[in-house]
Protein backbone atom coordinates (compact mmCIF):
# COMPACT_ATOMS: atom_id res chain seq x y z
CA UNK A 1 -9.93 -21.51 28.48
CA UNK A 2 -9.96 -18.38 30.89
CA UNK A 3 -11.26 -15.46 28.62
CA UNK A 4 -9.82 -12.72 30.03
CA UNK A 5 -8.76 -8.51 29.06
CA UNK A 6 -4.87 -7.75 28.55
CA UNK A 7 -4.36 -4.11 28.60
CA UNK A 8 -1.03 -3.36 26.51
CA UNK A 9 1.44 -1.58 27.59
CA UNK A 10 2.57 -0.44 24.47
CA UNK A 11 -0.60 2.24 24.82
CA UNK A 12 -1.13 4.91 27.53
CA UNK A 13 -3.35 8.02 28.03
CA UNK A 14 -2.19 10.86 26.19
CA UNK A 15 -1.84 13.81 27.81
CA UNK A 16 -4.86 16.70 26.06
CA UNK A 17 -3.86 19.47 24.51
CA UNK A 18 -6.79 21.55 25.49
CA UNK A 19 -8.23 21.88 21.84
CA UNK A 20 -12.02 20.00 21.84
CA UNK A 21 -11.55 17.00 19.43
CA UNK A 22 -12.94 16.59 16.08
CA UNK A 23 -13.80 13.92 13.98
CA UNK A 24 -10.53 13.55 11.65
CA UNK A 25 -10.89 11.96 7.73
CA UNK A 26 -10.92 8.59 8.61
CA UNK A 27 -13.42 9.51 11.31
CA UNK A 28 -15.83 9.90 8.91
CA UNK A 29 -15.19 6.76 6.78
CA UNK A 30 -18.74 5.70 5.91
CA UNK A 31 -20.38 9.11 5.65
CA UNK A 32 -17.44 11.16 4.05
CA UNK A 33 -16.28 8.68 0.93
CA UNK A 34 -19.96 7.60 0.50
CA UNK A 35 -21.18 11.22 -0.22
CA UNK A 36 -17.72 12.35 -2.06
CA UNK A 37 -17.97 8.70 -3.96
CA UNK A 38 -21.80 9.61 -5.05
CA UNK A 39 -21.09 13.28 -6.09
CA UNK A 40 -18.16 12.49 -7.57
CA UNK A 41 -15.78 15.12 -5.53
CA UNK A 42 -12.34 14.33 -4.09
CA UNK A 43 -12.18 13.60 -1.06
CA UNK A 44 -10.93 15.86 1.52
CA UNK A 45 -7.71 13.80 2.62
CA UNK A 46 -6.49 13.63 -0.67
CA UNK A 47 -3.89 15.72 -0.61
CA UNK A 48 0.00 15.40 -1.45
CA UNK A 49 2.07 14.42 1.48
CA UNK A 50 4.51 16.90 0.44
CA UNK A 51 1.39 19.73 1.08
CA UNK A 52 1.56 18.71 4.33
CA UNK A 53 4.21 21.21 5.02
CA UNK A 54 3.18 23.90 3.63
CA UNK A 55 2.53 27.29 5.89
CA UNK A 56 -0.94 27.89 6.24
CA UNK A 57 -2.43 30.58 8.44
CA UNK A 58 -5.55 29.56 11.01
CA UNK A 59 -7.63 31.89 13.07
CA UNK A 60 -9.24 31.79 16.37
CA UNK A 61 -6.36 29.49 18.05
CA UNK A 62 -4.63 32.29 19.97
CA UNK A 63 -5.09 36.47 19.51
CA UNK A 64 -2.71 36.64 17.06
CA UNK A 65 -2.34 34.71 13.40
CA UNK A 66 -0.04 31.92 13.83
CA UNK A 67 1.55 30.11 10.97
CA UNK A 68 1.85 26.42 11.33
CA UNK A 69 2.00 23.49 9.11
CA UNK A 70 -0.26 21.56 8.32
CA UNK A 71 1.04 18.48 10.75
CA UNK A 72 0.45 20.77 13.53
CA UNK A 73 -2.97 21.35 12.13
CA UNK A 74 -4.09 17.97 11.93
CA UNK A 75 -2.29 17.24 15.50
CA UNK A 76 -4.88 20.33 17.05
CA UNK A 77 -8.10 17.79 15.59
CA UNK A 78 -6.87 14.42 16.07
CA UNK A 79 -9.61 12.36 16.98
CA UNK A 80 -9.16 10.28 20.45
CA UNK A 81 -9.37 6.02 19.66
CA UNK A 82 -9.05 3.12 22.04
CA UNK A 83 -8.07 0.40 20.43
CA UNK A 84 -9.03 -3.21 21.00
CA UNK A 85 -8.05 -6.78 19.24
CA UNK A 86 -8.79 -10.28 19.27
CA UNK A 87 -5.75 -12.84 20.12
CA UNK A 88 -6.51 -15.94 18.89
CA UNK A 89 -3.31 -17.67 18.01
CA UNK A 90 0.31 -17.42 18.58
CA UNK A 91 1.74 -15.75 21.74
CA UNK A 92 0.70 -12.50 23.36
CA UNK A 93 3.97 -10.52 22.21
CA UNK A 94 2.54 -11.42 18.88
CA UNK A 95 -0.86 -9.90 19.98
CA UNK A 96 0.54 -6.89 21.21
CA UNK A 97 2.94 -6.12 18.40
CA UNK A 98 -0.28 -6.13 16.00
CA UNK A 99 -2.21 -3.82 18.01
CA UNK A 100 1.00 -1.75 18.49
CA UNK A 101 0.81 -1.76 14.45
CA UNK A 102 -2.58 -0.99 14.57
CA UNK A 103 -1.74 1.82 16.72
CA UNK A 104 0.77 3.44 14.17
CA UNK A 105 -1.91 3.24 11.52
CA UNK A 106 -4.18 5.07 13.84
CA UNK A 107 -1.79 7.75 13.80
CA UNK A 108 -0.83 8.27 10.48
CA UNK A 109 -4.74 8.04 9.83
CA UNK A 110 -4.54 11.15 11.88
CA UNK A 111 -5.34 10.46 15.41
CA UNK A 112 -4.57 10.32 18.91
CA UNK A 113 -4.26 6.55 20.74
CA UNK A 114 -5.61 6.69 24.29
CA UNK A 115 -5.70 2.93 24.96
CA UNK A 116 -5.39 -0.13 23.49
CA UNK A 117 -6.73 -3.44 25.03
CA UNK A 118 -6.56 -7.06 23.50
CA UNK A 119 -9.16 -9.73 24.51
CA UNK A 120 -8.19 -13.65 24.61
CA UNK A 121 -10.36 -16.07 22.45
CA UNK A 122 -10.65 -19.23 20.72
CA UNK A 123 -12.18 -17.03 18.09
CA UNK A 124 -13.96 -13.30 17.48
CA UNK A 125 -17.12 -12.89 19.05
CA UNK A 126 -19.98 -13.40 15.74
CA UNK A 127 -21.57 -10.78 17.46
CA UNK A 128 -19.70 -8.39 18.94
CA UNK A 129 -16.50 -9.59 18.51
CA UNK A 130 -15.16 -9.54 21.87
CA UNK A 131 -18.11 -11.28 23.61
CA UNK A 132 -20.78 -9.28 25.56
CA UNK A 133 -19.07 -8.94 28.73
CA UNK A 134 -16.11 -7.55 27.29
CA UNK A 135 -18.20 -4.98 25.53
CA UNK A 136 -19.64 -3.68 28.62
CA UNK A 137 -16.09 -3.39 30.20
CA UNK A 138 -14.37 -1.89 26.87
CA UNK A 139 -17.87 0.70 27.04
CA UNK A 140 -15.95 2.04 30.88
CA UNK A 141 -12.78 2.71 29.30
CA UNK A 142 -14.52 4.26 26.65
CA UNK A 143 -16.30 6.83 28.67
CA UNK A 144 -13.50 7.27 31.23
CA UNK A 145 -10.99 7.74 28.60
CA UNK A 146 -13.45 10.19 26.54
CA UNK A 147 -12.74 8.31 23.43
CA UNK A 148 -14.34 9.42 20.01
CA UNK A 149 -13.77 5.78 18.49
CA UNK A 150 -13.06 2.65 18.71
CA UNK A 151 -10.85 0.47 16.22
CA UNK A 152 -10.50 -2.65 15.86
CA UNK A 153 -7.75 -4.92 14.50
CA UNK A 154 -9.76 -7.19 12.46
CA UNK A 155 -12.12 -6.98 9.70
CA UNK A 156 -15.78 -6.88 11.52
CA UNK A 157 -18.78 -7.85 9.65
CA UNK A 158 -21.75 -5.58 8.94
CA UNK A 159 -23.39 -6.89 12.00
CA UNK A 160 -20.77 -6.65 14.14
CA UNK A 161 -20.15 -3.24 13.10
CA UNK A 162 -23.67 -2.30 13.84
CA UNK A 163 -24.22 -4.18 17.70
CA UNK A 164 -20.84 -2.59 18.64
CA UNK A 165 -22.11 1.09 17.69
CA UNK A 166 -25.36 0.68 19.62
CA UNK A 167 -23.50 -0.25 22.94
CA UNK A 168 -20.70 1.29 23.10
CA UNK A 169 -22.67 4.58 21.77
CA UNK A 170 -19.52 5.95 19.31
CA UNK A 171 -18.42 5.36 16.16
CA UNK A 172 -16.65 1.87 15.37
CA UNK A 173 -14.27 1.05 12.51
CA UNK A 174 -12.06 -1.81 11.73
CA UNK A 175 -8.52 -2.29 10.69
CA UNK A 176 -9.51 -2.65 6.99
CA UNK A 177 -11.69 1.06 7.20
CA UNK A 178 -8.33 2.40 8.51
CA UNK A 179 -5.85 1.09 5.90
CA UNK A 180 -8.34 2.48 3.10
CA UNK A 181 -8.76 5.54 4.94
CA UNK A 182 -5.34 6.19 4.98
CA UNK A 183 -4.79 5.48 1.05
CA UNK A 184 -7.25 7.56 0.39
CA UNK A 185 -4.99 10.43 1.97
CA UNK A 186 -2.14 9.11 -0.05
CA UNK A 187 -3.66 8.63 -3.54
CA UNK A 188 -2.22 11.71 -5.53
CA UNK A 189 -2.23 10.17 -9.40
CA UNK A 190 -5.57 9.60 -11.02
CA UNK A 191 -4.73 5.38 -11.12
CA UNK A 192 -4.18 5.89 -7.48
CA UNK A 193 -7.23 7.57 -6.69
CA UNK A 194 -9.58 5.56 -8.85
CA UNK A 195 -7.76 2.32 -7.05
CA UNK A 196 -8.86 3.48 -4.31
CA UNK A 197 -12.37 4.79 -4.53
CA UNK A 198 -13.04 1.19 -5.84
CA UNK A 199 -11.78 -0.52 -2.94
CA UNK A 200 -13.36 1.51 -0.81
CA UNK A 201 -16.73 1.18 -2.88
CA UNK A 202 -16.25 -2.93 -2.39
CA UNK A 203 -15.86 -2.28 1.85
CA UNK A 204 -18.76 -0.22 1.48
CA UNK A 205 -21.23 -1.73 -0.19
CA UNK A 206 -22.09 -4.57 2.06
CA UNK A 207 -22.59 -2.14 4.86
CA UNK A 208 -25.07 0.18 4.04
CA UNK A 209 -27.81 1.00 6.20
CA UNK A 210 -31.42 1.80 6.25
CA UNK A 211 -32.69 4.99 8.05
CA UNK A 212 -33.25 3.12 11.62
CA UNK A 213 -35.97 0.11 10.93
CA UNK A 214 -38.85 1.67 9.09
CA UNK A 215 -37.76 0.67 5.13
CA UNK A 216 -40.12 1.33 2.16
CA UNK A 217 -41.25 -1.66 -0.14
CA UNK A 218 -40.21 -2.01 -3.62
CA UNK A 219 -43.40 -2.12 -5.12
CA UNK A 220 -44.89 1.15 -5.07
CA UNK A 221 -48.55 2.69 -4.61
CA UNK A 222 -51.31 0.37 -6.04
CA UNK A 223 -48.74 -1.47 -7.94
CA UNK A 224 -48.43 -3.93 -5.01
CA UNK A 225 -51.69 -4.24 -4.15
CA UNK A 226 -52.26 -6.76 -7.12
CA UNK A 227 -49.59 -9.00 -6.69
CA UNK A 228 -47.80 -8.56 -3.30
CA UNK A 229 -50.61 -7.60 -0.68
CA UNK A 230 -50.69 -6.01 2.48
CA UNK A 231 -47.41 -5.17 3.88
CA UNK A 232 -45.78 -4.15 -0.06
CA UNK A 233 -47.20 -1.26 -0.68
CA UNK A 234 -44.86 2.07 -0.47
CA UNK A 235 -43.17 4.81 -2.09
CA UNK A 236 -41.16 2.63 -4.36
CA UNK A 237 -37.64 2.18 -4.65
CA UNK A 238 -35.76 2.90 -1.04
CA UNK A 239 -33.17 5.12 -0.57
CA UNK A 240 -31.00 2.16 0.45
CA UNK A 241 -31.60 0.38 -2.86
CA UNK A 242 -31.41 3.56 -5.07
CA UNK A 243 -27.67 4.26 -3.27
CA UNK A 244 -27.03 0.14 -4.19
CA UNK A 245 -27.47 0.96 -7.28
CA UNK A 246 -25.65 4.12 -7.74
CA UNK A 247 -22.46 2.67 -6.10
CA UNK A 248 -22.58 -0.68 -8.23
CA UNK A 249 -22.61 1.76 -11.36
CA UNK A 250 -19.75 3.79 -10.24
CA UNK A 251 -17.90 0.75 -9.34
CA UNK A 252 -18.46 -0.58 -13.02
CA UNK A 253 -17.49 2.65 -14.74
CA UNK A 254 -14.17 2.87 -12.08
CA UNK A 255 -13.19 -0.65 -13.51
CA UNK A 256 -13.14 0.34 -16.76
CA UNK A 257 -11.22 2.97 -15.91
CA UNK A 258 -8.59 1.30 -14.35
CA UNK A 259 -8.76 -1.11 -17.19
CA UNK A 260 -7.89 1.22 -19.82
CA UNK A 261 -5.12 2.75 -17.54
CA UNK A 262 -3.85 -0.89 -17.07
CA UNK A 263 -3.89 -0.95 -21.08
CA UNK A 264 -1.15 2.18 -20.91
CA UNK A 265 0.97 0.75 -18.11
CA UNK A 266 1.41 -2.31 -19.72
CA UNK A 267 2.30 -0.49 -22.94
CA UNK A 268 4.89 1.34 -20.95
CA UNK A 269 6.17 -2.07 -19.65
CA UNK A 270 6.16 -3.84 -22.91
CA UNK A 271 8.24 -0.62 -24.64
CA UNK A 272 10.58 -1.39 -22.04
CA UNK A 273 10.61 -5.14 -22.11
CA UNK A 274 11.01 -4.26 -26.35
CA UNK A 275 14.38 -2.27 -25.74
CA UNK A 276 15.27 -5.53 -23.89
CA UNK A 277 16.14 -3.30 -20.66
CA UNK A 278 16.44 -5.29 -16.91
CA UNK A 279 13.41 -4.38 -14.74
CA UNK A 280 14.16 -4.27 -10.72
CA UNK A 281 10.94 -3.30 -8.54
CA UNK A 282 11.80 -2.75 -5.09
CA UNK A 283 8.85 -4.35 -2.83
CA UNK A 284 8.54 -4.42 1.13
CA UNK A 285 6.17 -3.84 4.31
CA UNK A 286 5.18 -0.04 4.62
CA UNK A 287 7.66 2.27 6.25
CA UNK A 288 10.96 -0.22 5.36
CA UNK A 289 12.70 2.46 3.23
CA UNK A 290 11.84 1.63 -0.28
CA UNK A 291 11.72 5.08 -1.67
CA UNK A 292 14.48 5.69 0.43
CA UNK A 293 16.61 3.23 -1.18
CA UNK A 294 15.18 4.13 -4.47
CA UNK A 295 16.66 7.80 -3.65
CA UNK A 296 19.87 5.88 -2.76
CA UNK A 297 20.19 4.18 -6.14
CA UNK A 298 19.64 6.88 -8.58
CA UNK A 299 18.68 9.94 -6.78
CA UNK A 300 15.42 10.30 -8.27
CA UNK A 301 14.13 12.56 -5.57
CA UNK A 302 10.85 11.08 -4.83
CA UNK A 303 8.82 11.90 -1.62
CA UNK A 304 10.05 10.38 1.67
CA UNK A 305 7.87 10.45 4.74
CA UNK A 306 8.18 8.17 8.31
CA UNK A 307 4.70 7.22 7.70
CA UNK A 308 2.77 3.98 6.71
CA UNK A 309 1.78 3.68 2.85
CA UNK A 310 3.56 7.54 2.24
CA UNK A 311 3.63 5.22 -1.29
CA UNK A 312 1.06 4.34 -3.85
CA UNK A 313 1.77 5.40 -7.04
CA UNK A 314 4.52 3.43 -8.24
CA UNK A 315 7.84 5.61 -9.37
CA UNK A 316 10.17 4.07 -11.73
CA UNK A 317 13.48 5.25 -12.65
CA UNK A 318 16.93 4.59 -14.92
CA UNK A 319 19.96 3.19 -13.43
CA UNK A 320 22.91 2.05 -14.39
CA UNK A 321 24.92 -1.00 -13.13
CA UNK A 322 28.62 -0.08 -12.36
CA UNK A 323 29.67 -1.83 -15.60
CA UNK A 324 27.29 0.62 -17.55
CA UNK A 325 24.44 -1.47 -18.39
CA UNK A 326 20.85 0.64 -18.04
CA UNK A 327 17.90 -0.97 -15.92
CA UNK A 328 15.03 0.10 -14.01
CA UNK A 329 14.26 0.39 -10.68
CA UNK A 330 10.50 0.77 -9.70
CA UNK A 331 9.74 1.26 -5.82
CA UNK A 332 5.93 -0.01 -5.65
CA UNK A 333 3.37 0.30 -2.59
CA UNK A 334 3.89 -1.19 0.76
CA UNK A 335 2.24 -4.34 2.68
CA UNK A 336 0.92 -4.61 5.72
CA UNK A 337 -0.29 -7.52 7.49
CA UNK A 338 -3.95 -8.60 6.66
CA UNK A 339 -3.59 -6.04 3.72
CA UNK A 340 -7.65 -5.92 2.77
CA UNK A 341 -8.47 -8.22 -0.52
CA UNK A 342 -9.88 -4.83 -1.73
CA UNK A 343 -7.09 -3.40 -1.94
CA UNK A 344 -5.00 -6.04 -3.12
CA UNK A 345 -7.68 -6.32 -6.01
CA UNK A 346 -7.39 -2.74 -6.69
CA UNK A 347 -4.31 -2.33 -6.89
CA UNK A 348 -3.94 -5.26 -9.06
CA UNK A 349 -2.37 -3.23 -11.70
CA UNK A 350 0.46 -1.40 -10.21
CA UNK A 351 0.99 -4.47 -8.18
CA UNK A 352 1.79 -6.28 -11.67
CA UNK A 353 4.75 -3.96 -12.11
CA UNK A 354 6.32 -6.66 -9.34
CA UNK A 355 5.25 -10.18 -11.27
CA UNK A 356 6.91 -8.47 -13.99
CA UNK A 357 10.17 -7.70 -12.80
CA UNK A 358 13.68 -9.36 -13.63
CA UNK A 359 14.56 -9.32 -10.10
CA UNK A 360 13.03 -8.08 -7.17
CA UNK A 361 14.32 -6.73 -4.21
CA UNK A 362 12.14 -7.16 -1.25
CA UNK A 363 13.63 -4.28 1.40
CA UNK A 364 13.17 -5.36 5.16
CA UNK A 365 13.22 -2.73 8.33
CA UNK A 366 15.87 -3.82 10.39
CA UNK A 367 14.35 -2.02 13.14
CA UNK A 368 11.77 -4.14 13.68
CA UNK A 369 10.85 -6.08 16.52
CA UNK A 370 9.69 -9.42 14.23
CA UNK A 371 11.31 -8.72 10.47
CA UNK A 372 10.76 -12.36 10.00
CA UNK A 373 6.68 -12.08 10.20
CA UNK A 374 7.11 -8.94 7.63
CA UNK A 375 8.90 -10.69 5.22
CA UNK A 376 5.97 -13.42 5.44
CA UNK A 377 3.59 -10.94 4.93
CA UNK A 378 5.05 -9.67 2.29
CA UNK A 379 5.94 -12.96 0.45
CA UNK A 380 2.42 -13.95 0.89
CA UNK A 381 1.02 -10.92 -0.84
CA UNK A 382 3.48 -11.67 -3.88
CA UNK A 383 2.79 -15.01 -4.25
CA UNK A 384 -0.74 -14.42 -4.66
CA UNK A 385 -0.42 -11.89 -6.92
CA UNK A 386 1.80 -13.85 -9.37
CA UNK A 387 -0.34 -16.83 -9.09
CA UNK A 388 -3.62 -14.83 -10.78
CA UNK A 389 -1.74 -13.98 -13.35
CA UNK A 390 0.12 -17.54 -13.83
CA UNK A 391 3.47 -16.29 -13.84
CA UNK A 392 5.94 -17.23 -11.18
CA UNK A 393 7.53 -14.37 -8.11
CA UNK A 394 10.40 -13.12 -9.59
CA UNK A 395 13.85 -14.36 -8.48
CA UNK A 396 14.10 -12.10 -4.79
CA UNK A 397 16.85 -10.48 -3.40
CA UNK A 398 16.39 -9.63 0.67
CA UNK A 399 18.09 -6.48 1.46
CA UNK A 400 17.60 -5.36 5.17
CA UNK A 401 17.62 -1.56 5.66
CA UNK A 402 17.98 0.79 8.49
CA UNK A 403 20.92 -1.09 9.67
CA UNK A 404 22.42 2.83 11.60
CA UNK A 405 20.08 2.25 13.69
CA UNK A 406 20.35 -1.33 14.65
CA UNK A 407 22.96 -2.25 17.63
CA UNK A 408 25.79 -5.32 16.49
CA UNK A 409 24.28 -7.71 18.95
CA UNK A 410 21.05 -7.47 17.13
CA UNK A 411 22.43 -7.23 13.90
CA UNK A 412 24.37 -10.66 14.42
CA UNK A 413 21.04 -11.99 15.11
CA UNK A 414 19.09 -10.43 11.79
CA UNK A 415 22.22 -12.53 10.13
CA UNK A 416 21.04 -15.62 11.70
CA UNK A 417 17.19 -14.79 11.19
CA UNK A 418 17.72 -13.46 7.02
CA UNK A 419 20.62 -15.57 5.73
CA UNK A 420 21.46 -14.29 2.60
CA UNK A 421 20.22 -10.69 2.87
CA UNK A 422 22.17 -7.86 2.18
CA UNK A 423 22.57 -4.92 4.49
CA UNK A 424 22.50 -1.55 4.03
CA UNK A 425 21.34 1.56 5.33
CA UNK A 426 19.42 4.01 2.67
CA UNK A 427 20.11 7.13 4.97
CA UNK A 428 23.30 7.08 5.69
CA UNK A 429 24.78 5.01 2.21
CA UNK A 430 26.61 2.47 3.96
CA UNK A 431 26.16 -1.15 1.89
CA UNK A 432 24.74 0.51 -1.19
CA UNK A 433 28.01 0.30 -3.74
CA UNK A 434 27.98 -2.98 -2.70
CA UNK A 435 24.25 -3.38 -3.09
CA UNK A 436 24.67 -2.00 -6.56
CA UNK A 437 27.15 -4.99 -7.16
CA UNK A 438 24.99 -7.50 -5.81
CA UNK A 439 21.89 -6.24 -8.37
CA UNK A 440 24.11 -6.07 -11.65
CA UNK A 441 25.37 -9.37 -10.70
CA UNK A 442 21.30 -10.61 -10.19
CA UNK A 443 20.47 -9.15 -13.68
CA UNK A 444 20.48 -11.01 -16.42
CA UNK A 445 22.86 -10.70 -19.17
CA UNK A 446 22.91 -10.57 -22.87
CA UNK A 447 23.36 -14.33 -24.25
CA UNK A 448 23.85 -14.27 -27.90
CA UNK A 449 27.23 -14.05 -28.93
CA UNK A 450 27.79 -12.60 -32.40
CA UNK A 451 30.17 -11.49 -34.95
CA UNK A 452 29.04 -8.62 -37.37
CA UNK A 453 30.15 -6.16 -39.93
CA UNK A 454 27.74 -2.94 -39.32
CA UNK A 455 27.85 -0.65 -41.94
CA UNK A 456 28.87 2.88 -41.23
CA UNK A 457 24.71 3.59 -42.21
CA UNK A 458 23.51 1.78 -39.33
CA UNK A 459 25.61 3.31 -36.71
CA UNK A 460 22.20 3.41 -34.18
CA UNK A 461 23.17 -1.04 -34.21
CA UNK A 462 26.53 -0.06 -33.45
CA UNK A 463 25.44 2.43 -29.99
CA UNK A 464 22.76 -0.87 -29.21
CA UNK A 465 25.29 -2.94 -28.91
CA UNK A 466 26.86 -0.67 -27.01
CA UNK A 467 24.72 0.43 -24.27
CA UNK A 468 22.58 -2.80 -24.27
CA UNK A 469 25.10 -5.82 -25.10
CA UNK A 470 28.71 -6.74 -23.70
CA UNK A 471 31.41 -5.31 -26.25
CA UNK A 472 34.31 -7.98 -26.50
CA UNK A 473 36.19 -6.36 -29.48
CA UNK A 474 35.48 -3.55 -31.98
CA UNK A 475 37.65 -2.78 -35.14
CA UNK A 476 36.90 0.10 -37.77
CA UNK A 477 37.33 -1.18 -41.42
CA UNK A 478 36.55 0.41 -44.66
CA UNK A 479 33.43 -1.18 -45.14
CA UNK A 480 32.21 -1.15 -41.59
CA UNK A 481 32.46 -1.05 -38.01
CA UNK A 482 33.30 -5.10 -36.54
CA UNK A 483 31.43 -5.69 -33.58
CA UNK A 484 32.26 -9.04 -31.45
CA UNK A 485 29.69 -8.80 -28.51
CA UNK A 486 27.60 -10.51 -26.62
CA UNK A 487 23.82 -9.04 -26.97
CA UNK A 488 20.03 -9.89 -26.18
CA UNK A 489 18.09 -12.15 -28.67
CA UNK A 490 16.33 -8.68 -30.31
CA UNK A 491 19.18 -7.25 -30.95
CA UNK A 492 21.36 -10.28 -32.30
CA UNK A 493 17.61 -10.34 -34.76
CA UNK A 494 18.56 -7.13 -35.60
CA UNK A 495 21.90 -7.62 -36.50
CA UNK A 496 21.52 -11.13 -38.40
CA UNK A 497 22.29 -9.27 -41.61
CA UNK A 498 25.52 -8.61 -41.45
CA UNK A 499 26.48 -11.55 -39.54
CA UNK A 500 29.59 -12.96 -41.55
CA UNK A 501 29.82 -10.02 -43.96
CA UNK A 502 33.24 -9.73 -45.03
């Protein structure tokens, strides 16, 4: 097979703004969470997206004070990438749409994509993932592009990491580096932020470095002379080892943490699951519209950027079918493709809040080029999740989203690719009512029929039934209110008493 370099066209040189680039947050992704993670500081990039916008005044960009967001602040320091991937399988629009993903993470990661090249093989390069030659050519557009770093769309191994450093003499991350890098921007709860530290502690760990070649020995002065000869003896315990330990420590005492926060989630959960109210969690890829549609449901005013992963801390909210029946609706963090195992382990916890559900709705972008690979993607994810905890995906509803700005020719065609989805468009409310329809019709419904006598006493049975069961009649007698309704199992418990009173 004829390995060869296809330059995508999806990428192009950006025209500079002037400004002398700087290494942006993710730019520093071993150096930055490694010394915030071992001091125990925030990071820098963890901010609230909302923060984003607010007016902040910077000096030395003009002879006046200017005041710009903080966007346009981040858009002054973006850090220049070329991109580069491996196609191994499928077809080269397939290639190219990843990197063009790639690309979009790049830039929500805060940086500017100069080029983006993708490299034909039966398989990455174990050394330099591309092969040599194609190092030496990706090293040209490197220098002629004045890149600051290269990304790749893959996960590369330590070594990798390191041979692709020394020759193409800038700084080298992977797809996986960039994805944590940009939750780490996101995280704004304490769950959040812990969830991510840890996966970021997992990437980490395997690909720490020693200061160049020269490494102490463990054993330390005259210790090793006994017992381990020439060649042992050193200051002791390396700096490499010490910083091993240190980060395997902090990952245990972040697992606990998440632990006991996983303790008072699932409290939460099991409160609701007591009051025997519906849960729906609203799942997708990043950037479908799931806090959009949230908004649409309920209008519970959470946080809506055009960015990838603008969610991670899971919102959930009260809603009410049209028949008056309360359920929830929690909107959950987005996929990706290849989401990063250390993530999906971290995460593990608000991820449950899906396996958990009564019905979920799994929200497509009907903007997309390939919807169809998303939704696999997405249903992958899921399915994994449910099967470590032995539970099976909730029953799914597909609702595609988006659909103002989708043309009818294509729209015909999402019919034919999604059969069975529902479409609606979170922005401008079209399909929503009927969305709402759809959802109380998807929930399920109280199954106990009964036939009590509540006294007057326990009028708080009497507003259950109510707002939790179906009401077929209701008469007021003198010794009590008679309530013929269909209800949950708790509830008909509750009511047992006075089952055939009077």
């Amino acid at each position: 097979m004829k390995k060869s370099a296809i330059r995508s066209a999806d990428f192009h040189p950006a025209e500079s703004n002037g400004a002398v680039p700087h290494d942006s947050a993710f730019g520093q992704a071993e150096a930055d969470v490694y010394e915030a993670i071992l001091a125990e500081e925030p990071s820098t990039g963890e901010m609230e997206l909302a923060d984003r916008n607010s007016l902040r005044r910077v000096s030395g960009l003009s002879t006046e004070l200017a005041d710009i967001t903080e966007v346009e602040y981040r858009r002054l320091r973006l850090e220049r990438v070329v991109l580069v991937g491996v196609w191994t399988e499928g077809d080269a629009q397939h290639a190219e749409d990843s990197l063009a993903e790639l690309g979009r993470l790049a830039e929500t990661a805060g940086s500017e994509v100069l080029e983006g090249l993708v490299q034909r093989r039966d398989r990455p390069d174990p050394s330099t993932y591309v092969g040599s030659g194609k190092v030496r050519e990706l090293r040209e557009v490197v220098v002629a592009t004045g890149a600051d770093t290269v990304i790749c769309d893959g996960e590369l191994s330590p070594g990798q990491l390191r041979q692709l450093e020394d020759k193409l003499k800038v700084k080298v991350i992977d797809r996986t580096a960039l994805i944590l890098d940009i939750f780490a921007q996101h995280a704004s709860s304490k769950e959040g932020k812990a969830q991510v530290e840890l996966a970021q502690l997992q990437y980490l760990l395997p690909r720490l470095r020693g200061w160049g070649e020269a490494m102490s020995r463990q054993a330390g002065g005259r210790a090793g002379g006994a017992s381990g000869g020439v060649g042992t003896r050193g200051p002791g315990e390396t700096k490499l080892e010490t910083d091993r330990r240190r980060i395997h420590k902090r990952i245990s005492k972040l697992r606990k943490e998440i632990a006991a926060m996983r303790t008072v989630r699932g409290t939460k959960r099991g409160r609701r699951e007591a009051n025997a109210v519906p849960g729906v969690a609203i799942a997708g890829y990043t950037n479908a519209g799931k806090s959009s549609l949230l908004n649409a449901l309920t209008g519970a005013g959470v946080l809506v950027e055009d960015a990838l992963f603008a969610t991670l801390d899971p919102t959930t909210r009260r809603a009410d079918t049209p028949d008056g029946r309360p359920h929830t609706l929690t909107d959950t963090v987005g996929f990706v493709r290849h989401l990063p195992h250390q993530l999906v382990e971290a995460f593990r916890s608000t991820l449950e809040e899906v396996t958990g559900a009564d019905l979920l709705v799994h929200v497509v972008d009907g903007a997309e080029q390939a919807p169809h690979e998303q939704v696999a993607a997405v249903r992958e994810v899921l399915t994994e999740i449910a099967e470590d905890h032995g539970a099976p995906v909730p029953p799914e509803l597909l609702v595609v989203n988006k659909i103002d700005s989708v043309a009818p020719t294509r729209m015909a065609e999402l019919r034919r690719l999604l059969p069975g989805a529902v479409f609606v468009s979170a922005h401008s409310g079209e399909g929503v009512e009927a969305l709402r329809e759809i959802i109380a019709d998807r929930l399920p419904r109280p199954e106990v029929f009964v036939d009590a006598l509540v006294p007057y006493t326990r009028g708080e049975l009497v507003a259950r039934v109510h707002s939790e069961g179906e009401l077929v009649d209701e008469e007021h007698t003198a010794e009590g209110t008679r309530l013929r309704a269909k209800v949950r199992s708790d509830l008909a418990s509750a009511l047992k008493p006075f089952v055939g009173a009077g």
